[in-house]
PDB file of N, CA and C in Angstrom:
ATOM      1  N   UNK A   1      -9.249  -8.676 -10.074  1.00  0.00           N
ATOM      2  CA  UNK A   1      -8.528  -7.419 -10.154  1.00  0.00           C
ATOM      3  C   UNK A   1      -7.509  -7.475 -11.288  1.00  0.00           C
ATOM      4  N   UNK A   2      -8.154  -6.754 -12.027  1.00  0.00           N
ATOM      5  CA  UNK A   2      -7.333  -6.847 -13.686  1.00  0.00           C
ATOM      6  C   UNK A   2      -5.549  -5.202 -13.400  1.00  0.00           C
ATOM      7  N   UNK A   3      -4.666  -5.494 -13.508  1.00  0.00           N
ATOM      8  CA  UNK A   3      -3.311  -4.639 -13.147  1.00  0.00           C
ATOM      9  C   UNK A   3      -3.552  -3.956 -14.948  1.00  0.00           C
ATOM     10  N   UNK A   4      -3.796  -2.721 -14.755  1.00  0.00           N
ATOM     11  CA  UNK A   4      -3.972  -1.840 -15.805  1.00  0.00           C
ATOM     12  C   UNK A   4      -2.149  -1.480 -16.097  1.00  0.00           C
ATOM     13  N   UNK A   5      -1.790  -1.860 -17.269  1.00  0.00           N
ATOM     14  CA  UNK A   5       0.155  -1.398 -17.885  1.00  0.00           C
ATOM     15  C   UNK A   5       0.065  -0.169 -17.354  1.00  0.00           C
ATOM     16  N   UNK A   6      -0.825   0.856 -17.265  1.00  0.00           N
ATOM     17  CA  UNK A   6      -0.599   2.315 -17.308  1.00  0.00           C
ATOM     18  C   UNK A   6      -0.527   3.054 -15.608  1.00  0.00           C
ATOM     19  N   UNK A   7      -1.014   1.848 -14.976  1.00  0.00           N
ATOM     20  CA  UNK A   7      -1.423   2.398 -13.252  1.00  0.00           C
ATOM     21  C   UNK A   7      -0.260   1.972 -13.086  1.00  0.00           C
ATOM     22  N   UNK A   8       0.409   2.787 -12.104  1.00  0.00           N
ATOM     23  CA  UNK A   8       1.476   2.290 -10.942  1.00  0.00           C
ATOM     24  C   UNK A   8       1.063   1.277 -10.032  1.00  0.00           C
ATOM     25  N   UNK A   9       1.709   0.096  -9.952  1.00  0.00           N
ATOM     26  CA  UNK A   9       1.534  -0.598  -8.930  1.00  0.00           C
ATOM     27  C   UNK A   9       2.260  -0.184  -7.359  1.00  0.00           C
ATOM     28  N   UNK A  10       1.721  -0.889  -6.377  1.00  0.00           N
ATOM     29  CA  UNK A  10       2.392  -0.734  -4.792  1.00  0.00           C
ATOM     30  C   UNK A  10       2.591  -2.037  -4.341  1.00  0.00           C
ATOM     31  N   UNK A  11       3.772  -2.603  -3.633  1.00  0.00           N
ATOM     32  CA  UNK A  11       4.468  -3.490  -2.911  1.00  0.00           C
ATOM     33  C   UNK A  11       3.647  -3.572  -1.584  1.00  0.00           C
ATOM     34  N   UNK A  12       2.361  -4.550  -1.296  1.00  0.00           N
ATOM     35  CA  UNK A  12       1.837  -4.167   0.071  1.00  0.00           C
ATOM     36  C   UNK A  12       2.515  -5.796   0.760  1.00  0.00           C
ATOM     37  N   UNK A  13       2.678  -5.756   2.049  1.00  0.00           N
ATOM     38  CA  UNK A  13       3.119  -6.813   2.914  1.00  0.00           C
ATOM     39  C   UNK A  13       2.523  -7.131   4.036  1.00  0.00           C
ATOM     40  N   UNK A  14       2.137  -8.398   4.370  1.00  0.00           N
ATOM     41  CA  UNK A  14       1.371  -8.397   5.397  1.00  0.00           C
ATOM     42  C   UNK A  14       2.365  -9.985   6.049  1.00  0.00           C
ATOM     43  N   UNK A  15       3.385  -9.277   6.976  1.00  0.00           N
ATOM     44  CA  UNK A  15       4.021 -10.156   7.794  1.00  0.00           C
ATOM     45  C   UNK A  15       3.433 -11.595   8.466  1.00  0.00           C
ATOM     46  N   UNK A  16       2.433 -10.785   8.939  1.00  0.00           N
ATOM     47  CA  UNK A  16       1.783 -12.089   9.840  1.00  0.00           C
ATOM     48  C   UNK A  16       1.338 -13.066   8.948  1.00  0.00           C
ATOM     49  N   UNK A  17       0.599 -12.897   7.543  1.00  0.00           N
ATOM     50  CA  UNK A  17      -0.134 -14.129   6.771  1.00  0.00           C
ATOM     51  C   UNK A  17       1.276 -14.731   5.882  1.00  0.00           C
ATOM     52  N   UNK A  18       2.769 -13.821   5.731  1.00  0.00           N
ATOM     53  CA  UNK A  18       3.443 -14.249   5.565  1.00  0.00           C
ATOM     54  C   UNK A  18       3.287 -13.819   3.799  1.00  0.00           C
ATOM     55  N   UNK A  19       2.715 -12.633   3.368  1.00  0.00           N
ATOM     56  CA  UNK A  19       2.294 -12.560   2.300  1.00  0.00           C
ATOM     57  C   UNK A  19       2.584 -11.272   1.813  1.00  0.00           C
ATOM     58  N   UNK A  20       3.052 -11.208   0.311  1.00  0.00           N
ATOM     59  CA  UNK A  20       3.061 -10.376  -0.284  1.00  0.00           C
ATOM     60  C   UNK A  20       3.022  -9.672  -1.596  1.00  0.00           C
ATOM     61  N   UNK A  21       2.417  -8.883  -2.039  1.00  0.00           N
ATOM     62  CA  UNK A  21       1.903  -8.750  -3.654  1.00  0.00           C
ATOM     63  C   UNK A  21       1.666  -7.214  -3.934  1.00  0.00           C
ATOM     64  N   UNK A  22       1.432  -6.877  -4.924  1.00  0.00           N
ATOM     65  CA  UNK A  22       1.513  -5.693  -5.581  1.00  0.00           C
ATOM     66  C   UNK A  22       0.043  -5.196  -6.074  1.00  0.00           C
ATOM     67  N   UNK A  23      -0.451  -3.923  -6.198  1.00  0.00           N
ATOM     68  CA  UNK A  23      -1.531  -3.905  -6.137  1.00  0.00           C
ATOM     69  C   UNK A  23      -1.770  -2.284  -7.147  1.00  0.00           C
ATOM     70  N   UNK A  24      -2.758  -2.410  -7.900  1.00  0.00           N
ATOM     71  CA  UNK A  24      -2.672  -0.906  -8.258  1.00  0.00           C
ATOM     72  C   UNK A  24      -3.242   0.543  -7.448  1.00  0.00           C
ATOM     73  N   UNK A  25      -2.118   1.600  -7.772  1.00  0.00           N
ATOM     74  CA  UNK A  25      -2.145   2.604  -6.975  1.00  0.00           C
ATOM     75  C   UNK A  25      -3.731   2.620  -6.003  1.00  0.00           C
ATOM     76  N   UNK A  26      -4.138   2.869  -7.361  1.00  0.00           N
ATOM     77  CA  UNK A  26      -5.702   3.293  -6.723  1.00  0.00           C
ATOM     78  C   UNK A  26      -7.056   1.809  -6.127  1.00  0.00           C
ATOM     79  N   UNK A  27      -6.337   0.968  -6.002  1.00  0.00           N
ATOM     80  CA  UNK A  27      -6.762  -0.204  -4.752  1.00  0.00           C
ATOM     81  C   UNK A  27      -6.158  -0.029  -3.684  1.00  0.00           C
ATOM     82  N   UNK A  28      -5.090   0.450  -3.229  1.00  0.00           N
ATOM     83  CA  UNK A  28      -4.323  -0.101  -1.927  1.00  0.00           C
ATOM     84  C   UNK A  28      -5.046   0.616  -0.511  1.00  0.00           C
ATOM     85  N   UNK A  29      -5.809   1.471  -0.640  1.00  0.00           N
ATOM     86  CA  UNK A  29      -6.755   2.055   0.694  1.00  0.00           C
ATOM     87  C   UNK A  29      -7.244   1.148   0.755  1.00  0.00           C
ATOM     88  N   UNK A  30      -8.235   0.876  -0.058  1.00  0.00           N
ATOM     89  CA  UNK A  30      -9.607  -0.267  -0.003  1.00  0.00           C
ATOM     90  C   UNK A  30      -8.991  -1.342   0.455  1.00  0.00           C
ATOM     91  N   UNK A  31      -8.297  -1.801  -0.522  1.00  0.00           N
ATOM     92  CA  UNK A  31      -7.379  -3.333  -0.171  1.00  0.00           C
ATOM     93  C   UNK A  31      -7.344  -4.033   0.997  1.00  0.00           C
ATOM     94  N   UNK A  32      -6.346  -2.322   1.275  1.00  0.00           N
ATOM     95  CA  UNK A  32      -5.535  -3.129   2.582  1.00  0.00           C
ATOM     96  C   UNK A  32      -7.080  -3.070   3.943  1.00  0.00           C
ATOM     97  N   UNK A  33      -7.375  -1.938   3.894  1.00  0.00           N
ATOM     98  CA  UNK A  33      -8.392  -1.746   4.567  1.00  0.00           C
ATOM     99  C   UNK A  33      -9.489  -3.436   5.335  1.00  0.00           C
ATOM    100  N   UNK A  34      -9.899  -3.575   4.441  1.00  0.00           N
ATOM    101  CA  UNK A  34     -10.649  -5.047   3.608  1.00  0.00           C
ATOM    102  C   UNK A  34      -9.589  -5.755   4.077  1.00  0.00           C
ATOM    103  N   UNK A  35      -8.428  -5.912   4.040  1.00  0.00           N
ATOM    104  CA  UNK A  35      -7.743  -6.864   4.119  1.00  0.00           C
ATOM    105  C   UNK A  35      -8.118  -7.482   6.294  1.00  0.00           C
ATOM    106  N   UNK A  36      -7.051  -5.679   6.350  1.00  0.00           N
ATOM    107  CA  UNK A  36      -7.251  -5.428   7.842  1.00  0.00           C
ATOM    108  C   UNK A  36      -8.094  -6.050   8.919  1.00  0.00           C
ATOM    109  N   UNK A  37      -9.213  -5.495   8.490  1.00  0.00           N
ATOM    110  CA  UNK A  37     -10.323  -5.640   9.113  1.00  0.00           C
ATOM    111  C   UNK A  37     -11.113  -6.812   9.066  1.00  0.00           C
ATOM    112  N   UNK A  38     -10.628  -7.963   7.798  1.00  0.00           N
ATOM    113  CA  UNK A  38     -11.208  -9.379   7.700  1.00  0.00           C
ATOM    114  C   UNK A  38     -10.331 -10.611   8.567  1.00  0.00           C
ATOM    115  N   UNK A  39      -8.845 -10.450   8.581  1.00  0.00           N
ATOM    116  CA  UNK A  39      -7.990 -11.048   8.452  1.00  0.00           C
ATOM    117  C   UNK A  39      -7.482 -10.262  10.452  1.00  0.00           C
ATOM    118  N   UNK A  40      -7.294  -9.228  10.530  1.00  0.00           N
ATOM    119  CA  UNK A  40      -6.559  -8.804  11.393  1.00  0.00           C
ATOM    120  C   UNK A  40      -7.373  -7.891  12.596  1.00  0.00           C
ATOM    121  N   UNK A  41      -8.841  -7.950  12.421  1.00  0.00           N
ATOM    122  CA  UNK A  41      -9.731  -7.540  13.138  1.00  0.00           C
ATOM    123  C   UNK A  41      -9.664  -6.120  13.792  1.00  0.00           C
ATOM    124  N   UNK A  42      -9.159  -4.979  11.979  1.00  0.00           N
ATOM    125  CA  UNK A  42      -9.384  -3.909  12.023  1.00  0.00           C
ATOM    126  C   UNK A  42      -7.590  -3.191  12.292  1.00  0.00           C
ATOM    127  N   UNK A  43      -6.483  -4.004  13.196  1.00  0.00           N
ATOM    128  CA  UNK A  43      -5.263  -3.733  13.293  1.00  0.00           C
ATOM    129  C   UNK A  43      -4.762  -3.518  11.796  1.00  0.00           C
ATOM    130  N   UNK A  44      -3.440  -2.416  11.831  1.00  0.00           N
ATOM    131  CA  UNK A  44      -3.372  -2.459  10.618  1.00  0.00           C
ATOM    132  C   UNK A  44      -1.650  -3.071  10.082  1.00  0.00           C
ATOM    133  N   UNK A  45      -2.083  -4.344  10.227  1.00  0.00           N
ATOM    134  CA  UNK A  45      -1.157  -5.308  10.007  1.00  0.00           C
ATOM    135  C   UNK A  45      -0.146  -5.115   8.282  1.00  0.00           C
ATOM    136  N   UNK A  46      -1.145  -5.487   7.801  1.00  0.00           N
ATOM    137  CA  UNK A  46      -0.984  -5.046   6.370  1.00  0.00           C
ATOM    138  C   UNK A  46      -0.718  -4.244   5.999  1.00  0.00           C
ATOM    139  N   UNK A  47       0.108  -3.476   5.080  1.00  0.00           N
ATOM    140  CA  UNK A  47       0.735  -2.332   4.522  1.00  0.00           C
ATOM    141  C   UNK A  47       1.071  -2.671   3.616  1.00  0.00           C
ATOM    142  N   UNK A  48       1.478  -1.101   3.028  1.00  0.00           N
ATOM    143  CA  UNK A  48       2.665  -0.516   2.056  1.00  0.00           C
ATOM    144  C   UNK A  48       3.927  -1.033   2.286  1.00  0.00           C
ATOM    145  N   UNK A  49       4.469  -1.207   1.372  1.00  0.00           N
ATOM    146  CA  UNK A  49       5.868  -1.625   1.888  1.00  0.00           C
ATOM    147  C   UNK A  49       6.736  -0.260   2.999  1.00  0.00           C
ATOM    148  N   UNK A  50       7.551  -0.456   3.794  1.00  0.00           N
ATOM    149  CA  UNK A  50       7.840   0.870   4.069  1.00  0.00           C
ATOM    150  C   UNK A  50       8.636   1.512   3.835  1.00  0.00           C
ATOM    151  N   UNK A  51       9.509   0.736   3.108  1.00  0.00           N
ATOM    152  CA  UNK A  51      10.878   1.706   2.031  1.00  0.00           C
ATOM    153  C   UNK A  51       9.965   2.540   1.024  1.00  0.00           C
ATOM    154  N   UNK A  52       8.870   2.298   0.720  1.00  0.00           N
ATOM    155  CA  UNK A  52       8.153   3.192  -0.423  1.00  0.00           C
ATOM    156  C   UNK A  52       7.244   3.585   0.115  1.00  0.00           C
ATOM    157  N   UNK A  53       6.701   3.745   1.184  1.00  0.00           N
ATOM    158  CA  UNK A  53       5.534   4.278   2.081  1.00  0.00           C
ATOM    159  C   UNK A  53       6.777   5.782   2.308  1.00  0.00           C
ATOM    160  N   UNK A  54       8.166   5.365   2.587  1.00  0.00           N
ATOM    161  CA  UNK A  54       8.901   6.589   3.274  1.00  0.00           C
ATOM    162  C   UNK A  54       9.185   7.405   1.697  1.00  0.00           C
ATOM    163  N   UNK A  55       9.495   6.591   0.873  1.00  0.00           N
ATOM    164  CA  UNK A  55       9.870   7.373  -1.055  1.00  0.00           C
ATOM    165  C   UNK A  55       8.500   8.327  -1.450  1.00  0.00           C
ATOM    166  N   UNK A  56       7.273   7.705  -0.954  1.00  0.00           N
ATOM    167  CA  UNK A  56       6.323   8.220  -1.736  1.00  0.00           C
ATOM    168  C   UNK A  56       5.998   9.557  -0.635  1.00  0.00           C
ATOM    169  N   UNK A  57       6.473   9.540   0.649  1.00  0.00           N
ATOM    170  CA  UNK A  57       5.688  10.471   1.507  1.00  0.00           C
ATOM    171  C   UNK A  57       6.546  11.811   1.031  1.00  0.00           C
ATOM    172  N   UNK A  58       7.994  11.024   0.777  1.00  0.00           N
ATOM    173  CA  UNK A  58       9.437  12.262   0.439  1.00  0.00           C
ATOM    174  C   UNK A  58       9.071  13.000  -0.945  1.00  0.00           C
ATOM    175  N   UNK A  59       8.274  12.228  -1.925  1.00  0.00           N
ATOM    176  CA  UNK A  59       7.758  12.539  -3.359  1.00  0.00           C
ATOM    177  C   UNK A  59       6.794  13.931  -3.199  1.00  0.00           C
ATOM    178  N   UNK A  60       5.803  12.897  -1.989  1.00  0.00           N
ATOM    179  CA  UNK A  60       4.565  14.289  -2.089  1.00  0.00           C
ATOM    180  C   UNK A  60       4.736  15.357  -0.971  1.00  0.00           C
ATOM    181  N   UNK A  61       5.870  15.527  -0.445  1.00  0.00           N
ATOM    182  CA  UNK A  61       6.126  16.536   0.511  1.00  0.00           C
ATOM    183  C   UNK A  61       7.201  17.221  -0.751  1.00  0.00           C
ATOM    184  N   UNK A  62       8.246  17.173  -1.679  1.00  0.00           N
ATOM    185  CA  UNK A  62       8.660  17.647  -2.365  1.00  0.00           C
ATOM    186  C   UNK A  62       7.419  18.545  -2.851  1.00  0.00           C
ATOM    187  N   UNK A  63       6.613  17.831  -3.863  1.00  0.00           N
ATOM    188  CA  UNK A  63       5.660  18.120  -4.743  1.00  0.00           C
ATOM    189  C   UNK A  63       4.869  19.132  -4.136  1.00  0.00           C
ATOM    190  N   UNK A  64       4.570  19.681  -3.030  1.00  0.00           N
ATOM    191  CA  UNK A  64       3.731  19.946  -2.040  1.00  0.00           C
ATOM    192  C   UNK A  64       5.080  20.761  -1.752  1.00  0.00           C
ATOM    193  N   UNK A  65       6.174  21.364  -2.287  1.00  0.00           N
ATOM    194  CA  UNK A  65       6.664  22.468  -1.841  1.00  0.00           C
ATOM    195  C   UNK A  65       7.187  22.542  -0.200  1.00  0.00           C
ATOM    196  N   UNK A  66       6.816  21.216   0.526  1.00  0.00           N
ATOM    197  CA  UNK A  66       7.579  21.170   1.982  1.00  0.00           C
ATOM    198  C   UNK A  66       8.765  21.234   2.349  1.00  0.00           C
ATOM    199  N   UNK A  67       9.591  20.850   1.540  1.00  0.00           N
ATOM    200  CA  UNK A  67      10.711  19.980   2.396  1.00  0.00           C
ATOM    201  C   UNK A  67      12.131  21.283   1.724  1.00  0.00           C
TER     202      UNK A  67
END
């Protein structure tokens, strides 16, 4: 997995393996998904970080005229 300068990366964390790394925007469904389901038998252990899981939801509810 080559990190393209131009993609936004994401902060994903996965407590239990004690692990954590950055990933580009458009991997982190698949990723974590894959991750989940190999490692954590489908639970979804693994994430987004959640200080930026809560920034990005506040971004696209702005953007999206909600809030």
């Amino acid at each position: 997995m080559a990190e393209s300068d131009s993609e936004p990366t994401v902060p994903i964390r996965c407590e239990d393996c004690g692990t954590e790394t950055r990933l580009p925007l458009s991997e982190v469904g698949e990723t974590l998904e894959r991750h989940n389901d190999q490692r954590h038998g489908g639970e979804e252990i693994a994430r987004v970080d959640p200080a930026i899981a809560d920034q990005l939801a506040d971004l696209v509810a702005e953007d999206l005229d909600l809030l």
